[in-house]
PDB file of N, CA and C in Angstrom:
ATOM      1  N   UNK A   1      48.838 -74.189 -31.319  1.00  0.00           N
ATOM      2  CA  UNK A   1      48.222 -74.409 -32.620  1.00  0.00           C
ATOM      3  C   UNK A   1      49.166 -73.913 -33.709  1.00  0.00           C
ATOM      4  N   UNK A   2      49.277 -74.270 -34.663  1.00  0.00           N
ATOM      5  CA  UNK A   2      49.996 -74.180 -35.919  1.00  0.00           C
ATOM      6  C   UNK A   2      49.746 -74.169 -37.068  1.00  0.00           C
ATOM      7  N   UNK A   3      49.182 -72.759 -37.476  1.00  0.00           N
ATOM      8  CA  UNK A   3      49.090 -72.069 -38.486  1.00  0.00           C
ATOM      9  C   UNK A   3      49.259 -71.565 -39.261  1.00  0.00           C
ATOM     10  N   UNK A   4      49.046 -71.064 -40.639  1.00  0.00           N
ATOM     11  CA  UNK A   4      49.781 -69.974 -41.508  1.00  0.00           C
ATOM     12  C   UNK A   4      49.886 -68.718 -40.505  1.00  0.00           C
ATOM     13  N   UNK A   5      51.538 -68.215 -41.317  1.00  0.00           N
ATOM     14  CA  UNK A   5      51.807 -67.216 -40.382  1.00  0.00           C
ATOM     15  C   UNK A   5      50.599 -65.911 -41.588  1.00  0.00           C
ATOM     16  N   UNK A   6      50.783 -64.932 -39.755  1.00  0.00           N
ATOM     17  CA  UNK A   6      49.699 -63.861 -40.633  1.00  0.00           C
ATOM     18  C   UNK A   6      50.422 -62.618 -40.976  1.00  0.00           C
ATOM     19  N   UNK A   7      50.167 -61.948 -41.730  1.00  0.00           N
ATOM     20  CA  UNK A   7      50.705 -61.105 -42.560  1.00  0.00           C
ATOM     21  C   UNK A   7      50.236 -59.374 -42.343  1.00  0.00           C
ATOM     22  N   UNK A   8      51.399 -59.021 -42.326  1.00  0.00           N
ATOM     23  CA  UNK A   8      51.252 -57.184 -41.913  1.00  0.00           C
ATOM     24  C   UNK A   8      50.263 -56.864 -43.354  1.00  0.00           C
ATOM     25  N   UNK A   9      49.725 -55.522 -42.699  1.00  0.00           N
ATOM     26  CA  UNK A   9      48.919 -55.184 -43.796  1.00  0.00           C
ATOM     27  C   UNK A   9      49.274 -54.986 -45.787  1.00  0.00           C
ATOM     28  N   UNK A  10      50.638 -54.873 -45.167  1.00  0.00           N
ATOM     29  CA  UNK A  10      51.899 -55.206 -47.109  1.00  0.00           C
ATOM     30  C   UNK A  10      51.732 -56.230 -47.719  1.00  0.00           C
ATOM     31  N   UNK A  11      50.802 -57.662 -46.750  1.00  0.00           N
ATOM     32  CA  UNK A  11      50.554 -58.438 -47.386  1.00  0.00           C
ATOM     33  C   UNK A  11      52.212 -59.485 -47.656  1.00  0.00           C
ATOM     34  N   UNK A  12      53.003 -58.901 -46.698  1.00  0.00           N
ATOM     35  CA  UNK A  12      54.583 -59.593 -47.332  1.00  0.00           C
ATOM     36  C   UNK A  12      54.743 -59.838 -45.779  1.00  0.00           C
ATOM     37  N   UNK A  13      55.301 -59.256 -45.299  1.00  0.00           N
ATOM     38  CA  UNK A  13      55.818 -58.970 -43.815  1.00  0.00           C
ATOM     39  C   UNK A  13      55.274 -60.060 -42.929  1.00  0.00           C
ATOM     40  N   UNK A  14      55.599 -60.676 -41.993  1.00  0.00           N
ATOM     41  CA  UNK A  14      55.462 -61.597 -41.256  1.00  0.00           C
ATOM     42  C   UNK A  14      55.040 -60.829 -39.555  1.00  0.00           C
ATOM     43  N   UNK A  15      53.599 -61.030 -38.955  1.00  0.00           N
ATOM     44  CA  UNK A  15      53.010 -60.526 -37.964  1.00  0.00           C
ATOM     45  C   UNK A  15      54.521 -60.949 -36.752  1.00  0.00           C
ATOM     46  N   UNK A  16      54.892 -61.102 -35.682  1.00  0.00           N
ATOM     47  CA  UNK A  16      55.336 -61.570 -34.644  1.00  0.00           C
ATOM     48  C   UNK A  16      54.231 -62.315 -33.777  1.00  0.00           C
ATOM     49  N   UNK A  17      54.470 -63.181 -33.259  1.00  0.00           N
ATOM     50  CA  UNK A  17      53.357 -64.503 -33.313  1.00  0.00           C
ATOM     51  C   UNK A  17      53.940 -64.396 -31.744  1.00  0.00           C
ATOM     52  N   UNK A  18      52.763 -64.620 -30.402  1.00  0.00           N
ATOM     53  CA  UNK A  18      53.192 -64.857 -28.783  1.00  0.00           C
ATOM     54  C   UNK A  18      52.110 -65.758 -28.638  1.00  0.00           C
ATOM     55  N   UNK A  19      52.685 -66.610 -27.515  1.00  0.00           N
ATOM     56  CA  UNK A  19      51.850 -67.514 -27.455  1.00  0.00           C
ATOM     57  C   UNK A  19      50.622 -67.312 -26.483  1.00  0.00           C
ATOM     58  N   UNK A  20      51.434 -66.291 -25.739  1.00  0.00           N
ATOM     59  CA  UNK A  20      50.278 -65.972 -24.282  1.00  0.00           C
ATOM     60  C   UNK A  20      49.961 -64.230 -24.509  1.00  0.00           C
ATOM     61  N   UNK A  21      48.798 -64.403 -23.945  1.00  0.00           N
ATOM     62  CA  UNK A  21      48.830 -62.814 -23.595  1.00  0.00           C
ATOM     63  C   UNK A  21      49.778 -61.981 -23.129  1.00  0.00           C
ATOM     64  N   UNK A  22      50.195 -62.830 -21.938  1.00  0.00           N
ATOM     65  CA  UNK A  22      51.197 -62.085 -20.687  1.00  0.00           C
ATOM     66  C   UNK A  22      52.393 -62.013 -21.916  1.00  0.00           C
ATOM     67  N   UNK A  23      52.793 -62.915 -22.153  1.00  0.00           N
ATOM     68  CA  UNK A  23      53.919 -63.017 -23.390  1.00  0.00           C
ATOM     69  C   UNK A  23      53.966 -61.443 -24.472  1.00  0.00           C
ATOM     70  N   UNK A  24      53.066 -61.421 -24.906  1.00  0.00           N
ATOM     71  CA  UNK A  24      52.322 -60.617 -26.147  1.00  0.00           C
ATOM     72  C   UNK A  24      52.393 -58.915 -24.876  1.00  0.00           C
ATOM     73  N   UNK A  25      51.862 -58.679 -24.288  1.00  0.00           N
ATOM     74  CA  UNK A  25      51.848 -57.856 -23.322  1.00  0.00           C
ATOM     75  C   UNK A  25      53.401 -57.660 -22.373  1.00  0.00           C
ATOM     76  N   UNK A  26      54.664 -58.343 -22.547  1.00  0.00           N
ATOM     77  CA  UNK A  26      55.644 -57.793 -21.993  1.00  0.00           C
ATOM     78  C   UNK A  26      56.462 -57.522 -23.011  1.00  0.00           C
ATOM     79  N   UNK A  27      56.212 -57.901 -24.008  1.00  0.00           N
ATOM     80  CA  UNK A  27      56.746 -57.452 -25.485  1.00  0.00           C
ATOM     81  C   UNK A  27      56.166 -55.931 -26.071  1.00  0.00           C
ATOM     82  N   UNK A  28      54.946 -55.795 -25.598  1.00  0.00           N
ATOM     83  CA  UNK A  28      54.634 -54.367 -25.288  1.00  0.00           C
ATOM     84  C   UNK A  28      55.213 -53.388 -24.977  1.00  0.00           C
ATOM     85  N   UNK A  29      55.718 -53.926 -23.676  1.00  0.00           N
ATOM     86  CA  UNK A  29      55.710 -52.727 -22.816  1.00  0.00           C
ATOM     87  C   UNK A  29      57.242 -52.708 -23.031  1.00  0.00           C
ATOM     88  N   UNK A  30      58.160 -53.580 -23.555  1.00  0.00           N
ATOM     89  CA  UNK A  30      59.103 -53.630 -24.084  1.00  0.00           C
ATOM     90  C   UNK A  30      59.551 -52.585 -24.829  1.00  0.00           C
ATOM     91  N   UNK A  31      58.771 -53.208 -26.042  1.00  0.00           N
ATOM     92  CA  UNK A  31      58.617 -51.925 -26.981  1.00  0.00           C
ATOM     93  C   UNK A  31      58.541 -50.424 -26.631  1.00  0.00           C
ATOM     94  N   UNK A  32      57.269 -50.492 -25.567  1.00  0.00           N
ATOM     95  CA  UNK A  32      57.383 -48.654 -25.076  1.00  0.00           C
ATOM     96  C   UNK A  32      58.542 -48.060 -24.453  1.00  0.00           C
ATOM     97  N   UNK A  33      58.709 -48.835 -23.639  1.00  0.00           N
ATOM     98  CA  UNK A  33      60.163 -48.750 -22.666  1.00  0.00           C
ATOM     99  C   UNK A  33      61.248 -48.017 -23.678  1.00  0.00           C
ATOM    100  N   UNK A  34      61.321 -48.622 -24.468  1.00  0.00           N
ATOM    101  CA  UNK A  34      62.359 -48.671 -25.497  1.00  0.00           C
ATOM    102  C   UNK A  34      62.215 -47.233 -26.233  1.00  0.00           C
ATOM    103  N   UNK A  35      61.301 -46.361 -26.026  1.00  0.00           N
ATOM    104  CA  UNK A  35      61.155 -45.231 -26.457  1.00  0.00           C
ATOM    105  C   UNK A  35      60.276 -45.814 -27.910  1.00  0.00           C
ATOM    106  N   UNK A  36      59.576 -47.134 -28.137  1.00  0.00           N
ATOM    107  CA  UNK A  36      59.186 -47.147 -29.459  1.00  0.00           C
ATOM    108  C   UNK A  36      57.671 -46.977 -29.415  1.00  0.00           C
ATOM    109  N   UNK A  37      56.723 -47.796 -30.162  1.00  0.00           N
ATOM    110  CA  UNK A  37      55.155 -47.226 -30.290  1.00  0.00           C
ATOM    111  C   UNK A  37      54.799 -47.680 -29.518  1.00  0.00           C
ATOM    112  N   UNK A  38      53.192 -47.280 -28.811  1.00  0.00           N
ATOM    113  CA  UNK A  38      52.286 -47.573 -27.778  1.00  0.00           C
ATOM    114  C   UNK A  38      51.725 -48.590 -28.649  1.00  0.00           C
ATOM    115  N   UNK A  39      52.121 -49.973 -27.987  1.00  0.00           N
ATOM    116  CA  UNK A  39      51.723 -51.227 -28.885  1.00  0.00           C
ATOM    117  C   UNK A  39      50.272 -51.599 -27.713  1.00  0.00           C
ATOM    118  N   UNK A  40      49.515 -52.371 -28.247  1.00  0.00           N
ATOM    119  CA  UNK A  40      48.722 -53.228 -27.362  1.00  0.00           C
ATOM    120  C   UNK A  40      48.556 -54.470 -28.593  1.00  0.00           C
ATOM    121  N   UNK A  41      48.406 -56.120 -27.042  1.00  0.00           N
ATOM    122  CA  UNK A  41      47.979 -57.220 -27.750  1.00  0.00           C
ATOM    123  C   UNK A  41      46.508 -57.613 -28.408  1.00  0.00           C
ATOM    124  N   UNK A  42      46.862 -57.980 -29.146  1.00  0.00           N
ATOM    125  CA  UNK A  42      45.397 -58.736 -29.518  1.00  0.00           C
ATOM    126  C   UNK A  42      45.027 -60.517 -30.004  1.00  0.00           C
ATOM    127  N   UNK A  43      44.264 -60.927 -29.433  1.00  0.00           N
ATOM    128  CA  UNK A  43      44.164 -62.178 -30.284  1.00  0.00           C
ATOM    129  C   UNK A  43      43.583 -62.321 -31.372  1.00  0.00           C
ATOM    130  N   UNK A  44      44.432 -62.815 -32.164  1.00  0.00           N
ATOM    131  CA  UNK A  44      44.023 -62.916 -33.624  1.00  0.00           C
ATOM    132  C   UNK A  44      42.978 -64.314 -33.872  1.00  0.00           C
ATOM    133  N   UNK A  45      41.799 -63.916 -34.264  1.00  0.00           N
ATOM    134  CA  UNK A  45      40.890 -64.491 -34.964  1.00  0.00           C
ATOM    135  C   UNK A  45      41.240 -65.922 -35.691  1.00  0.00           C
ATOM    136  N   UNK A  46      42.679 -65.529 -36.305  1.00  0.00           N
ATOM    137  CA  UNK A  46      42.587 -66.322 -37.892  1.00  0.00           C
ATOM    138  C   UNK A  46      43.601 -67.558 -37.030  1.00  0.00           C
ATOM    139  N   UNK A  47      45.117 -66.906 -36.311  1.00  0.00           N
ATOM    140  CA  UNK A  47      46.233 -68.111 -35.824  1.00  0.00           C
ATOM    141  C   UNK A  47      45.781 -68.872 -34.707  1.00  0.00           C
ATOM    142  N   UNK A  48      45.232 -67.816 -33.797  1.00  0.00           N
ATOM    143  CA  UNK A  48      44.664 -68.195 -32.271  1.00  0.00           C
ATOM    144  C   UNK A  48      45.577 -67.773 -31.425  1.00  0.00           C
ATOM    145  N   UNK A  49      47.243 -67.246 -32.364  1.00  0.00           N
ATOM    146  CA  UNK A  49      47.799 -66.712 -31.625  1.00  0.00           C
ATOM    147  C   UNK A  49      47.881 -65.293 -31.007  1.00  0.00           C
ATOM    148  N   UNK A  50      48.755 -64.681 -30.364  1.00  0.00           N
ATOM    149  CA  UNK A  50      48.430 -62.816 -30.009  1.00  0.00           C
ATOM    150  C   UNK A  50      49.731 -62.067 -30.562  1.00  0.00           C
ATOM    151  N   UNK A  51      49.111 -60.976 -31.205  1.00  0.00           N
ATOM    152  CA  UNK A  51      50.175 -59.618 -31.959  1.00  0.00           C
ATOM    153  C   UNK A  51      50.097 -58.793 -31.011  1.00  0.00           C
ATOM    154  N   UNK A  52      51.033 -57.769 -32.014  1.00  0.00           N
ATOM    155  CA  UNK A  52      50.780 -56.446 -31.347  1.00  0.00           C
ATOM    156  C   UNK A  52      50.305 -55.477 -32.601  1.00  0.00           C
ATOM    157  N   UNK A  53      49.490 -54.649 -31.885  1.00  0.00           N
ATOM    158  CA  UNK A  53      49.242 -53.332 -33.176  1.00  0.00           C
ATOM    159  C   UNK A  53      49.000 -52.161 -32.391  1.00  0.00           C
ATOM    160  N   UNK A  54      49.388 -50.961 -33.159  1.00  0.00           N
ATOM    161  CA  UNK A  54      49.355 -49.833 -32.149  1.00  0.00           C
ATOM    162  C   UNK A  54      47.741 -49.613 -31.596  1.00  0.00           C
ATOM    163  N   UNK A  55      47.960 -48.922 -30.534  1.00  0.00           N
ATOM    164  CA  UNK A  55      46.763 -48.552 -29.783  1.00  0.00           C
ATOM    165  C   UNK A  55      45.653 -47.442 -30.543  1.00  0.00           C
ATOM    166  N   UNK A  56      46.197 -47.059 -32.003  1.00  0.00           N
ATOM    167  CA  UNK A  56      45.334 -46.117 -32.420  1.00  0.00           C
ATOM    168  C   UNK A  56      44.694 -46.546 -33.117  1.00  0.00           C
ATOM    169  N   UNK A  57      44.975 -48.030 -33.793  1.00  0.00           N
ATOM    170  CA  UNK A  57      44.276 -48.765 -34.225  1.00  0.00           C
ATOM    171  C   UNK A  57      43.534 -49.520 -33.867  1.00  0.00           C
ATOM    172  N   UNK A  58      43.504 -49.414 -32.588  1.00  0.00           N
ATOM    173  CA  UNK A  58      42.718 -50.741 -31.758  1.00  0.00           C
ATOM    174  C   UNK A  58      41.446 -50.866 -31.469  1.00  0.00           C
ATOM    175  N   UNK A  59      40.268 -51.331 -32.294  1.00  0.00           N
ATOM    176  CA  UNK A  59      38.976 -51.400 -32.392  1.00  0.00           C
ATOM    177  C   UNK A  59      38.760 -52.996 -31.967  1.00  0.00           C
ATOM    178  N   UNK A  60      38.260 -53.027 -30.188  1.00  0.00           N
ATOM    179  CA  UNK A  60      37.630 -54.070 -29.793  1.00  0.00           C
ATOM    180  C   UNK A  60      36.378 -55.175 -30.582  1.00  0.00           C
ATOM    181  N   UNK A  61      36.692 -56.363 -30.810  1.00  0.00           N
ATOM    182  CA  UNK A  61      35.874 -56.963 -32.020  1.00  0.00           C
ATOM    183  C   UNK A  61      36.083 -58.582 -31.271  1.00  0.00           C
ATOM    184  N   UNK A  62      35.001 -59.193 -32.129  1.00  0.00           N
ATOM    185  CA  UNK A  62      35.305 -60.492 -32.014  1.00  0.00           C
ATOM    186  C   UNK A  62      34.080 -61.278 -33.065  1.00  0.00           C
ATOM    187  N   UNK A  63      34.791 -62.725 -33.730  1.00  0.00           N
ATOM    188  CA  UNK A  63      33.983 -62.886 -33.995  1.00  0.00           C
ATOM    189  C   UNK A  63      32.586 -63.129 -33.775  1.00  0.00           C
ATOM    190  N   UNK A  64      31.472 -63.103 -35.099  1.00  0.00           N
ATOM    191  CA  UNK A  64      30.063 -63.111 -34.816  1.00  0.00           C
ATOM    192  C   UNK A  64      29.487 -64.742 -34.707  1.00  0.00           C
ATOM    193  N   UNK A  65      29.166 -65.563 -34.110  1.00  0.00           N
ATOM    194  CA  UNK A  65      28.684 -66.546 -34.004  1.00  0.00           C
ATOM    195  C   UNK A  65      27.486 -67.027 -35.026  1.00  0.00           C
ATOM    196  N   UNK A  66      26.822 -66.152 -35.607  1.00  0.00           N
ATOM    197  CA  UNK A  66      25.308 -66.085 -36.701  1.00  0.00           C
ATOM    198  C   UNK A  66      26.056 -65.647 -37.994  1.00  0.00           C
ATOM    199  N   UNK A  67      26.858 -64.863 -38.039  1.00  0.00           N
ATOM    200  CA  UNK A  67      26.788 -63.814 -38.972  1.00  0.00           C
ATOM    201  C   UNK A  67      27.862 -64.325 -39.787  1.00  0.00           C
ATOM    202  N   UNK A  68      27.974 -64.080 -41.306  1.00  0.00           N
ATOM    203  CA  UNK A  68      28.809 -65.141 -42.230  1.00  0.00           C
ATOM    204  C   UNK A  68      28.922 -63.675 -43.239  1.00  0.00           C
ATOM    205  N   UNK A  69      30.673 -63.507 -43.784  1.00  0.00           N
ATOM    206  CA  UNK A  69      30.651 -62.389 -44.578  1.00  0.00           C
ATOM    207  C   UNK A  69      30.609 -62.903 -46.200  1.00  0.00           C
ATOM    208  N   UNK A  70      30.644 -62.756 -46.865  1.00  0.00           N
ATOM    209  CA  UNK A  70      30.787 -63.166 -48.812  1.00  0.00           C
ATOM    210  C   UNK A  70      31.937 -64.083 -48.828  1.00  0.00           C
ATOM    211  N   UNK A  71      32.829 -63.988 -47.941  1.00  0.00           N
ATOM    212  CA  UNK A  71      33.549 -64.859 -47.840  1.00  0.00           C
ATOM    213  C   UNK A  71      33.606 -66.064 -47.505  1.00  0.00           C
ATOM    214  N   UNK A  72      32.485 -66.284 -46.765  1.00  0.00           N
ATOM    215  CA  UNK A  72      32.125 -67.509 -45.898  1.00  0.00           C
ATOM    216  C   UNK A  72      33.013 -67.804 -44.278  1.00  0.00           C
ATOM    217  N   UNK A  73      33.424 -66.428 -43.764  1.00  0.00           N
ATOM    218  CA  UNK A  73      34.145 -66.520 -42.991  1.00  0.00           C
ATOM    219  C   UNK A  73      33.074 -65.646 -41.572  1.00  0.00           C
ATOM    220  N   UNK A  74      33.286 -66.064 -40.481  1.00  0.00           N
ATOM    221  CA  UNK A  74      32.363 -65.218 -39.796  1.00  0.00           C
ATOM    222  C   UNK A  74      32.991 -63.797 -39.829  1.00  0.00           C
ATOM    223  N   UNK A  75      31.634 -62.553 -39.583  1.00  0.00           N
ATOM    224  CA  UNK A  75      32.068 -61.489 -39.753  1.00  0.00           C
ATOM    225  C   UNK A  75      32.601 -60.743 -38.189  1.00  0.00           C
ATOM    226  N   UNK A  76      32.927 -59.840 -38.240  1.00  0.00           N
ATOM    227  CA  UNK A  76      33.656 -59.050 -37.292  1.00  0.00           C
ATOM    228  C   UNK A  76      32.409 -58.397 -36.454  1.00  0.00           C
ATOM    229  N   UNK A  77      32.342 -58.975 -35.273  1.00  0.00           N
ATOM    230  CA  UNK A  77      31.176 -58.240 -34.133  1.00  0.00           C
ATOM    231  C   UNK A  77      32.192 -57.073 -33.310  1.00  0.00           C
ATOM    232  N   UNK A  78      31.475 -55.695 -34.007  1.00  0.00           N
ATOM    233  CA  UNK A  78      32.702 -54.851 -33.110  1.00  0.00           C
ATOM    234  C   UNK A  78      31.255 -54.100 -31.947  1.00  0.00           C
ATOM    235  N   UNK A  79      32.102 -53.590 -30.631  1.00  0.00           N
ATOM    236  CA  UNK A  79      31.376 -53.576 -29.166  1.00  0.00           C
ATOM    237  C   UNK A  79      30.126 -52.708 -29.275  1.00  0.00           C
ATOM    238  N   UNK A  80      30.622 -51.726 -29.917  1.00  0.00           N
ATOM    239  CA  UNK A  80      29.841 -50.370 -29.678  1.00  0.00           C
ATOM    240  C   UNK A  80      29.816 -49.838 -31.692  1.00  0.00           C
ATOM    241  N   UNK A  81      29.025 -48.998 -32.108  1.00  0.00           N
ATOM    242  CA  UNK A  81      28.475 -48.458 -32.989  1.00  0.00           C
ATOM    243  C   UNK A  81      30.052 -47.623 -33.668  1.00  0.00           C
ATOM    244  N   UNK A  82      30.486 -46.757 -32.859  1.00  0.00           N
ATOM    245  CA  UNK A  82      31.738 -46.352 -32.442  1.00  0.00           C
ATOM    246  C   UNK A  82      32.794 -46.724 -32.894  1.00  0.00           C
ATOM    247  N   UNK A  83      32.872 -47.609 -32.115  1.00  0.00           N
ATOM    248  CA  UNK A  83      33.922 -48.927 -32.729  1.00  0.00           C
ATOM    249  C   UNK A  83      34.065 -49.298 -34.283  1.00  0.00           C
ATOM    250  N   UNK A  84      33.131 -49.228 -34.374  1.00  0.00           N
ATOM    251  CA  UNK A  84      32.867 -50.121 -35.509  1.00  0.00           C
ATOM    252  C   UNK A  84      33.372 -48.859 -36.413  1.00  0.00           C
ATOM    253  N   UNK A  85      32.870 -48.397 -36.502  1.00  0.00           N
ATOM    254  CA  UNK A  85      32.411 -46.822 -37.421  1.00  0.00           C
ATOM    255  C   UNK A  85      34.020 -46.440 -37.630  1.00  0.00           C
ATOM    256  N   UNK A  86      34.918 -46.457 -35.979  1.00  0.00           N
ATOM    257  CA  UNK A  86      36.371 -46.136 -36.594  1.00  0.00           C
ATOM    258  C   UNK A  86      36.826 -47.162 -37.367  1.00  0.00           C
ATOM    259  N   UNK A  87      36.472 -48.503 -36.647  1.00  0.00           N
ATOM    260  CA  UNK A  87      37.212 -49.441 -37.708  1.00  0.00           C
ATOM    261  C   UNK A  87      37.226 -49.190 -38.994  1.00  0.00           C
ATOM    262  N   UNK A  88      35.587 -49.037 -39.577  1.00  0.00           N
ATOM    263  CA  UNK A  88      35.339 -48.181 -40.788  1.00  0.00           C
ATOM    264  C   UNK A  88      36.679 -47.177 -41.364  1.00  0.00           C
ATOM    265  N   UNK A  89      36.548 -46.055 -40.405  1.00  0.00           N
ATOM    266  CA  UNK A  89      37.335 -44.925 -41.047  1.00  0.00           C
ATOM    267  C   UNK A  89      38.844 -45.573 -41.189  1.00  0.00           C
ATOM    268  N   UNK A  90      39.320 -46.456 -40.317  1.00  0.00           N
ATOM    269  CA  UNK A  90      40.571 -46.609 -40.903  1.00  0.00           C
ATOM    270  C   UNK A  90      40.955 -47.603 -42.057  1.00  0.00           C
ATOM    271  N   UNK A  91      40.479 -48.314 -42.258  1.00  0.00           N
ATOM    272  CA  UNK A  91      40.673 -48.856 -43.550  1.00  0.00           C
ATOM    273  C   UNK A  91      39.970 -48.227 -44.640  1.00  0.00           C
ATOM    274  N   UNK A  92      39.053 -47.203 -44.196  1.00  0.00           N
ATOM    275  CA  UNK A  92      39.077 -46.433 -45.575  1.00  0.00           C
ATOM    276  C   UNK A  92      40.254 -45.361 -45.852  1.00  0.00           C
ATOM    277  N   UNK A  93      40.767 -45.041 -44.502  1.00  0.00           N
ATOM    278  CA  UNK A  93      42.321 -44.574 -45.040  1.00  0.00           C
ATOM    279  C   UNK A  93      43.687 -45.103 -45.629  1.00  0.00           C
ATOM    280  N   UNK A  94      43.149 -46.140 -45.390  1.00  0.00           N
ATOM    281  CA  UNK A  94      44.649 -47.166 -46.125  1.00  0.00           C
ATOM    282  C   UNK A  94      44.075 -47.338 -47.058  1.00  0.00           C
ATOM    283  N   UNK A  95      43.214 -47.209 -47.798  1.00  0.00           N
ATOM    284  CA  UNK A  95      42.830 -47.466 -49.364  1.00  0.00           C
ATOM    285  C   UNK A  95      41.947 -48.144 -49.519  1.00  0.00           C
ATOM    286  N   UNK A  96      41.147 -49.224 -48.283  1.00  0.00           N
ATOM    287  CA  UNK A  96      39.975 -49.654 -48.563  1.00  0.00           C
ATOM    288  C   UNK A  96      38.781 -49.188 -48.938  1.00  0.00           C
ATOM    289  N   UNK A  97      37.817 -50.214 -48.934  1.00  0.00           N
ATOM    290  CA  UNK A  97      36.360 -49.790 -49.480  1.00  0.00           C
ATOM    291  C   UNK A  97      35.725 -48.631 -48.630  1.00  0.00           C
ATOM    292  N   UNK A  98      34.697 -47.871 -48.991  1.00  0.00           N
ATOM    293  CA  UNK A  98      33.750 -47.691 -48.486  1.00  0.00           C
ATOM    294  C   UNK A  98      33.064 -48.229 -47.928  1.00  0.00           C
ATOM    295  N   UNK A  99      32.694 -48.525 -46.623  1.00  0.00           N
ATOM    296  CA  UNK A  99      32.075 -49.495 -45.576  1.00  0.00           C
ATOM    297  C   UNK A  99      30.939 -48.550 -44.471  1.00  0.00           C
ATOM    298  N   UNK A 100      30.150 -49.415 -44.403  1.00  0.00           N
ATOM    299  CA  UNK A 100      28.983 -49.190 -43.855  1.00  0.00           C
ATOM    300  C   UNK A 100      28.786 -49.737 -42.210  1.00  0.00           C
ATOM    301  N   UNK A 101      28.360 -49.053 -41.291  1.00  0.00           N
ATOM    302  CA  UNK A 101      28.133 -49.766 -40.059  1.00  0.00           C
ATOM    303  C   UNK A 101      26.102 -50.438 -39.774  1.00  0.00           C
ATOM    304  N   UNK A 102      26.354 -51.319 -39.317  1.00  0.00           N
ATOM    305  CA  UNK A 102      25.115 -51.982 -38.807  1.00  0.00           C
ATOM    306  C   UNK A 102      24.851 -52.624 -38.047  1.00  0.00           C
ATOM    307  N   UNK A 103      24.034 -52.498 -37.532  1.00  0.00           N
ATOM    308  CA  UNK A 103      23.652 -53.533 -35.859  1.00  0.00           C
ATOM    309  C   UNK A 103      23.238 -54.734 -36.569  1.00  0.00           C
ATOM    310  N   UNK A 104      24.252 -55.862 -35.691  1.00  0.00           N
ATOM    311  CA  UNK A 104      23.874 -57.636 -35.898  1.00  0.00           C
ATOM    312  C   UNK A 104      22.589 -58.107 -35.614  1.00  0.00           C
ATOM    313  N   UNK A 105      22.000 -58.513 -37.026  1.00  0.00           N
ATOM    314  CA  UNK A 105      20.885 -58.588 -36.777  1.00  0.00           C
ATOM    315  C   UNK A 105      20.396 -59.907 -35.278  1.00  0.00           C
ATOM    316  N   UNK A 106      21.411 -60.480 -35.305  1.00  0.00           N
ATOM    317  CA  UNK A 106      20.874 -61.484 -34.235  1.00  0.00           C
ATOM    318  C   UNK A 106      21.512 -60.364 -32.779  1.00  0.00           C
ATOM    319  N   UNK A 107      22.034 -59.433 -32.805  1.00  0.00           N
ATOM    320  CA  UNK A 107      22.017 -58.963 -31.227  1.00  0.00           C
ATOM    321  C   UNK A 107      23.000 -58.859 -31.219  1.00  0.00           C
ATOM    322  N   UNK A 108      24.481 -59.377 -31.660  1.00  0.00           N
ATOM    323  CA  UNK A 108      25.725 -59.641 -31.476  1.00  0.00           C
ATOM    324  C   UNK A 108      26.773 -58.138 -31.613  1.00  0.00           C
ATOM    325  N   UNK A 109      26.334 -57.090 -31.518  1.00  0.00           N
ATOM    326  CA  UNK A 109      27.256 -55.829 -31.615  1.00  0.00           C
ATOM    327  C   UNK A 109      26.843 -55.219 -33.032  1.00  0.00           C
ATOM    328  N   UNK A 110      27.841 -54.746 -33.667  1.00  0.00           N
ATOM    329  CA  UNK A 110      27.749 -54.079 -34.998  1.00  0.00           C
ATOM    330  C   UNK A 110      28.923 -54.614 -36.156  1.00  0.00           C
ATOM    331  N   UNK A 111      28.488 -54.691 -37.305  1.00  0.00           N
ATOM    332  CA  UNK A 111      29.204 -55.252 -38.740  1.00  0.00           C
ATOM    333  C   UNK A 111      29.713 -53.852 -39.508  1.00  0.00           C
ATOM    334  N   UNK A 112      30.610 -54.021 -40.295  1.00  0.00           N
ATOM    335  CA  UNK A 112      30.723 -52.706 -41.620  1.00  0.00           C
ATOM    336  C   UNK A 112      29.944 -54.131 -42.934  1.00  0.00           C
ATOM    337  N   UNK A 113      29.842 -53.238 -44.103  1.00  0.00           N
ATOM    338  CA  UNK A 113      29.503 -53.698 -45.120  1.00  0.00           C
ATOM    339  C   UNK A 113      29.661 -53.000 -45.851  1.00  0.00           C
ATOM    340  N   UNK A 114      30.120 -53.394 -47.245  1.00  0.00           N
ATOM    341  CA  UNK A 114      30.462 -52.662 -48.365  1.00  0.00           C
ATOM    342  C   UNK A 114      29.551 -51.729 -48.810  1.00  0.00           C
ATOM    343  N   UNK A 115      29.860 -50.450 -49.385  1.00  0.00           N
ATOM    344  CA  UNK A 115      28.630 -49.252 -49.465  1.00  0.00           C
ATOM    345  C   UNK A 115      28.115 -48.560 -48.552  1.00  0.00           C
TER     346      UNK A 115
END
């Protein structure tokens, strides 16, 4: 599939784009090998393709099938309460909003929301 490329959180920077998991996952371990960060893959939502982002960031999610954010984009179903709640705390450390956790009302895991 062939998409806009997606963008590091600078909003400038260009993600590294794999086509496979296994792909995305030996580029990993690449990386560690190499003495560099504890990367893990993820599939991205938006390309369909898989990154890497460090493991301290890594809050299991997927989209919500019911659930639609202000954006008109589906919102982020993260696994556990937990989850969610760090996802929360870390983008309120990079400068984001204040965000709220809540159970999907149709069943689907938990949302943040502004406030």
């Amino acid at each position: 599939m062939i998409a806009a490329a997606c963008l590091r959180r600078d909003g400038k920077t260009r993600l590294k784009s794999y086509w496979s998991g296994s792909e995305a996952e030996i580029a990993a371990e690449t990386v560690m090998r190499r003495g560099g960060r504890d990367l893990v893959p993820y599939r991205c939502s938006r390309c369909e393709n898989w990154h890497l982002e460090p493991r301290a960031r890594r809050t299991p999610c997927r989209p919500c099938p019911h659930c639609v954010s202000s954006r008109g984009t589906s919102k982020q179903s993260y696994e556990t309460r937990e989850g969610a709640r760090r996802r929360a705390e870390i983008r309120e450390a990079e400068g984001g909003p204040l965000l709220s956790v809540y159970d999907c009302p149709d069943g689907y895991g938990w949302h943040l929301t502004k406030g």
